[in-house]
Protein backbone atom coordinates (compact mmCIF):
# COMPACT_ATOMS: atom_id res chain seq x y z
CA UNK A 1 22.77 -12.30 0.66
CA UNK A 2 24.82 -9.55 -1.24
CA UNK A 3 22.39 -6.13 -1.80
CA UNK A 4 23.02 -3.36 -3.91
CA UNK A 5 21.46 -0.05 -2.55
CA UNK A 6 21.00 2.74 -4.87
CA UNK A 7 18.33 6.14 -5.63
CA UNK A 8 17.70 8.94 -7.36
CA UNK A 9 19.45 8.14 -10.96
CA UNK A 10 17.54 10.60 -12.99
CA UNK A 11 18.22 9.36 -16.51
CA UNK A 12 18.84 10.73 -18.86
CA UNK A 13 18.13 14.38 -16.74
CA UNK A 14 21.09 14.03 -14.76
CA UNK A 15 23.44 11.79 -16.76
CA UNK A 16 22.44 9.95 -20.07
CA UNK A 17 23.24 6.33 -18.55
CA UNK A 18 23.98 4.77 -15.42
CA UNK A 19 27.87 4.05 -14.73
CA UNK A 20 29.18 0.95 -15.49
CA UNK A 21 30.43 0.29 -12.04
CA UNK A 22 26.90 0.07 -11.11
CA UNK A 23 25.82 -2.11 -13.89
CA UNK A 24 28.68 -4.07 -12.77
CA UNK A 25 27.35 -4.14 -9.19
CA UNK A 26 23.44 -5.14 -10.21
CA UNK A 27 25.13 -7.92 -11.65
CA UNK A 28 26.68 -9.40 -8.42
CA UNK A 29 24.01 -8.56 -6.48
CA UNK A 30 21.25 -11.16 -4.90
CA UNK A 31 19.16 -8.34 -4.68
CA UNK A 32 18.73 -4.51 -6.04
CA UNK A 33 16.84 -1.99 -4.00
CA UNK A 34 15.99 1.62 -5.63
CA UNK A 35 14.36 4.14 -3.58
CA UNK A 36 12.70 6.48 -6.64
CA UNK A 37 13.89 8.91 -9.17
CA UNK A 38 13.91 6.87 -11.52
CA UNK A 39 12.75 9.70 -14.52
CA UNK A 40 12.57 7.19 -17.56
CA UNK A 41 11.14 3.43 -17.81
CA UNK A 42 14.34 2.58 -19.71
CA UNK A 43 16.29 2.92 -16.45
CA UNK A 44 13.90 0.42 -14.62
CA UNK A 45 13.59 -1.54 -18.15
CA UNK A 46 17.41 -1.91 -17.71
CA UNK A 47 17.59 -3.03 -14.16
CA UNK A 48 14.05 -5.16 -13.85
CA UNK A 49 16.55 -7.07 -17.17
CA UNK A 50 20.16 -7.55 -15.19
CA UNK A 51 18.89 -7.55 -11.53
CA UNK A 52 18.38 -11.22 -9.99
CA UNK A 53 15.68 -9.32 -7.86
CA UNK A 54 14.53 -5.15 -8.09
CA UNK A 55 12.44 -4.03 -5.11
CA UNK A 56 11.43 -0.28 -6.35
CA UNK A 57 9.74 2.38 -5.43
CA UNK A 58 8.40 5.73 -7.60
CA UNK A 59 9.95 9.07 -6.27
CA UNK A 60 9.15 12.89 -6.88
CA UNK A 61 10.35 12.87 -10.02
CA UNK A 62 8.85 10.11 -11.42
CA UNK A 63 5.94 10.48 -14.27
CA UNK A 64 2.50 8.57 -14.62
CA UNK A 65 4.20 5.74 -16.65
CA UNK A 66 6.89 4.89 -13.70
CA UNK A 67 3.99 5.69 -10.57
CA UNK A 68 1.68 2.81 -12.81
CA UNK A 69 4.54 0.21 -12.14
CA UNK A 70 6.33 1.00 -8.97
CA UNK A 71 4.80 1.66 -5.66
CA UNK A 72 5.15 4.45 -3.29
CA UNK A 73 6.59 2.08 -0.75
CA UNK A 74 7.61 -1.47 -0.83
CA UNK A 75 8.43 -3.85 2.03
CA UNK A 76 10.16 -7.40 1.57
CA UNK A 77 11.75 -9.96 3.96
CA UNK A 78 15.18 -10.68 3.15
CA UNK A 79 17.16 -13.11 5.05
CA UNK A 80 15.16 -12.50 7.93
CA UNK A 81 15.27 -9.08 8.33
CA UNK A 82 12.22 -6.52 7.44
CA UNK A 83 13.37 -4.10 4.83
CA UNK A 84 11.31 -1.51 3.65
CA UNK A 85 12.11 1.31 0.69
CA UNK A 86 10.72 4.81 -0.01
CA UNK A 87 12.15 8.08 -1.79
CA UNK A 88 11.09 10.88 0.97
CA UNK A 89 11.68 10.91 4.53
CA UNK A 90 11.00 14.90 4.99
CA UNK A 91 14.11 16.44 6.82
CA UNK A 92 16.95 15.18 8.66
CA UNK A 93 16.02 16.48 11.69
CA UNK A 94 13.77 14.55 13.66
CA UNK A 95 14.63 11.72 10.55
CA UNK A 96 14.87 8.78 12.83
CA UNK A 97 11.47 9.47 15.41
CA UNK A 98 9.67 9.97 12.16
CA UNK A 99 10.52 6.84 10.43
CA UNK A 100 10.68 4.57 13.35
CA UNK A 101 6.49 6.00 13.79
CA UNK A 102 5.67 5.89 10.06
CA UNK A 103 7.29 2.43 9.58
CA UNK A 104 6.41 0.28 12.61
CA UNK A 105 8.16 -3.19 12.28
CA UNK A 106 10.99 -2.64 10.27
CA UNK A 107 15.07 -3.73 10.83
CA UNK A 108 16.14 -1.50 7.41
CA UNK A 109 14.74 1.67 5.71
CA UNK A 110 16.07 2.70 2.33
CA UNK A 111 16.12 5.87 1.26
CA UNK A 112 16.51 8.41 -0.82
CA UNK A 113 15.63 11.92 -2.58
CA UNK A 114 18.21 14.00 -0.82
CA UNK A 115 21.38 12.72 -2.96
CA UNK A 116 23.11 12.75 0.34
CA UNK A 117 24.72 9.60 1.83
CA UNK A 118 22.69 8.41 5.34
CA UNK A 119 23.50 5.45 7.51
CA UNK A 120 22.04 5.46 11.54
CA UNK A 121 20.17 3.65 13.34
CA UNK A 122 17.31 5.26 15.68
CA UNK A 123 17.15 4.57 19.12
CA UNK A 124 14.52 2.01 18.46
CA UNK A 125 16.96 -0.18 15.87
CA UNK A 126 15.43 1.07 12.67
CA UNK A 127 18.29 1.02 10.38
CA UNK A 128 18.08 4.06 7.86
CA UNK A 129 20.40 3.99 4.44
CA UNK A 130 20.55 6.55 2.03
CA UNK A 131 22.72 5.18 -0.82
CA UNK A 132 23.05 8.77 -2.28
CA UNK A 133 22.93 9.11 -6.29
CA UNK A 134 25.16 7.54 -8.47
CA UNK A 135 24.69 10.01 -11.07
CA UNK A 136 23.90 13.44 -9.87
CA UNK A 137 26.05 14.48 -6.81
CA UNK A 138 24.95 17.76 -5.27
CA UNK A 139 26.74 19.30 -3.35
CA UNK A 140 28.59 16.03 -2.44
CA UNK A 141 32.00 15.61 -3.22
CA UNK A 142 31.41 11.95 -5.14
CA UNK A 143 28.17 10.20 -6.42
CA UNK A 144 27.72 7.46 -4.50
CA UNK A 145 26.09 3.95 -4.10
CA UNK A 146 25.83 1.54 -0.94
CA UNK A 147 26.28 -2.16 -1.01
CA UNK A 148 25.49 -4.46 1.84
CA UNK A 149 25.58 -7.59 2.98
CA UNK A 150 22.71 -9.65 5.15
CA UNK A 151 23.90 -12.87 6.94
CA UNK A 152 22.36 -14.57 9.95
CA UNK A 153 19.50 -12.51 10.10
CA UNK A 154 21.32 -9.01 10.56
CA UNK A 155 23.16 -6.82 8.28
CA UNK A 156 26.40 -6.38 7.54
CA UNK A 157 29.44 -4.75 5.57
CA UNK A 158 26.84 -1.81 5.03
CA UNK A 159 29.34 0.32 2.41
CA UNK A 160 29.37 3.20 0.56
CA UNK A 161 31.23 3.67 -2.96
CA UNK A 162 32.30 6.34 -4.08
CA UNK A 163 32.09 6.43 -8.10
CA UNK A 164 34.43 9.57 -9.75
């Protein structure tokens, strides 16, 4: 099962559209996963259309509109493993003990808000990913995106791209 993992695209604040190597990358994916920041319904319009299937959450930038649609966090079995998605996880210290006691249960967290590209796992197994932003970089040298793959019950290939 091929995943795309991406966050925090703030369109049209941050960048009028979402690159085409993304678009590209929805298309090939089994399944997209977007942890918040949405800003406009036209974004999640756009990939609710091309994605096979979106699990989305709302993040702190999200309006009424997006917060009626999305949840604050979503959870969804894929290939046998327990993946959930939010926007915040509060500071990276201490990120891993908080996550593995707020989300009991789960093989994969997705993540996102801080723009800045995460992958451990905490000493329990929780797998965290932050798949950056592919539009608004701060203070990273490249936006970013993560694909991944899930095959016999564990995941894979976990990558980051770098977009230019």
């Amino acid at each position: 099962m091929r995943l795309l993992l991406t966050s925090d695209t703030h369109v049209p604040k941050r960048a009028r559209h979402l690159p085409v190597e993304l678009l590209d990358a929805v298309d090939r994916a089994d399944v997209v996963l977007h942890a918040g920041d949405w800003v406009d319904a036209a974004t999640l319009d756009l990939l609710e259309s091309r994605a096979r299937r979106l699990i989305a959450v709302y993040g702190n930038n999200d309006g009424l509109e997006l917060r009626a649609r999305l949840p604050e966090v979503a959870h969804a079995d894929l290939g046998g493993l327990r993946f959930g998605v939010v926007h915040e996880t509060g500071p990276a210290q201490g990120r891993e003990r908080r996550c593995e006691e707020r989300f009991p249960g789960l093989d994969v967290l997705v993540f996102g808000h801080s723009h800045i590209p995460w992958d451990t796992t905490a000493p329990g197994g929780l797998r965290l990913l932050n798949p950056g932003s592919p539009t608004d970089r701060r203070r990273q040298p490249y936006r970013t995106y993560m694909t991944a793959l899930v095959t016999g019950g564990r995941l894979t290939a976990a990558e980051l791209h770098r977009l230019g």
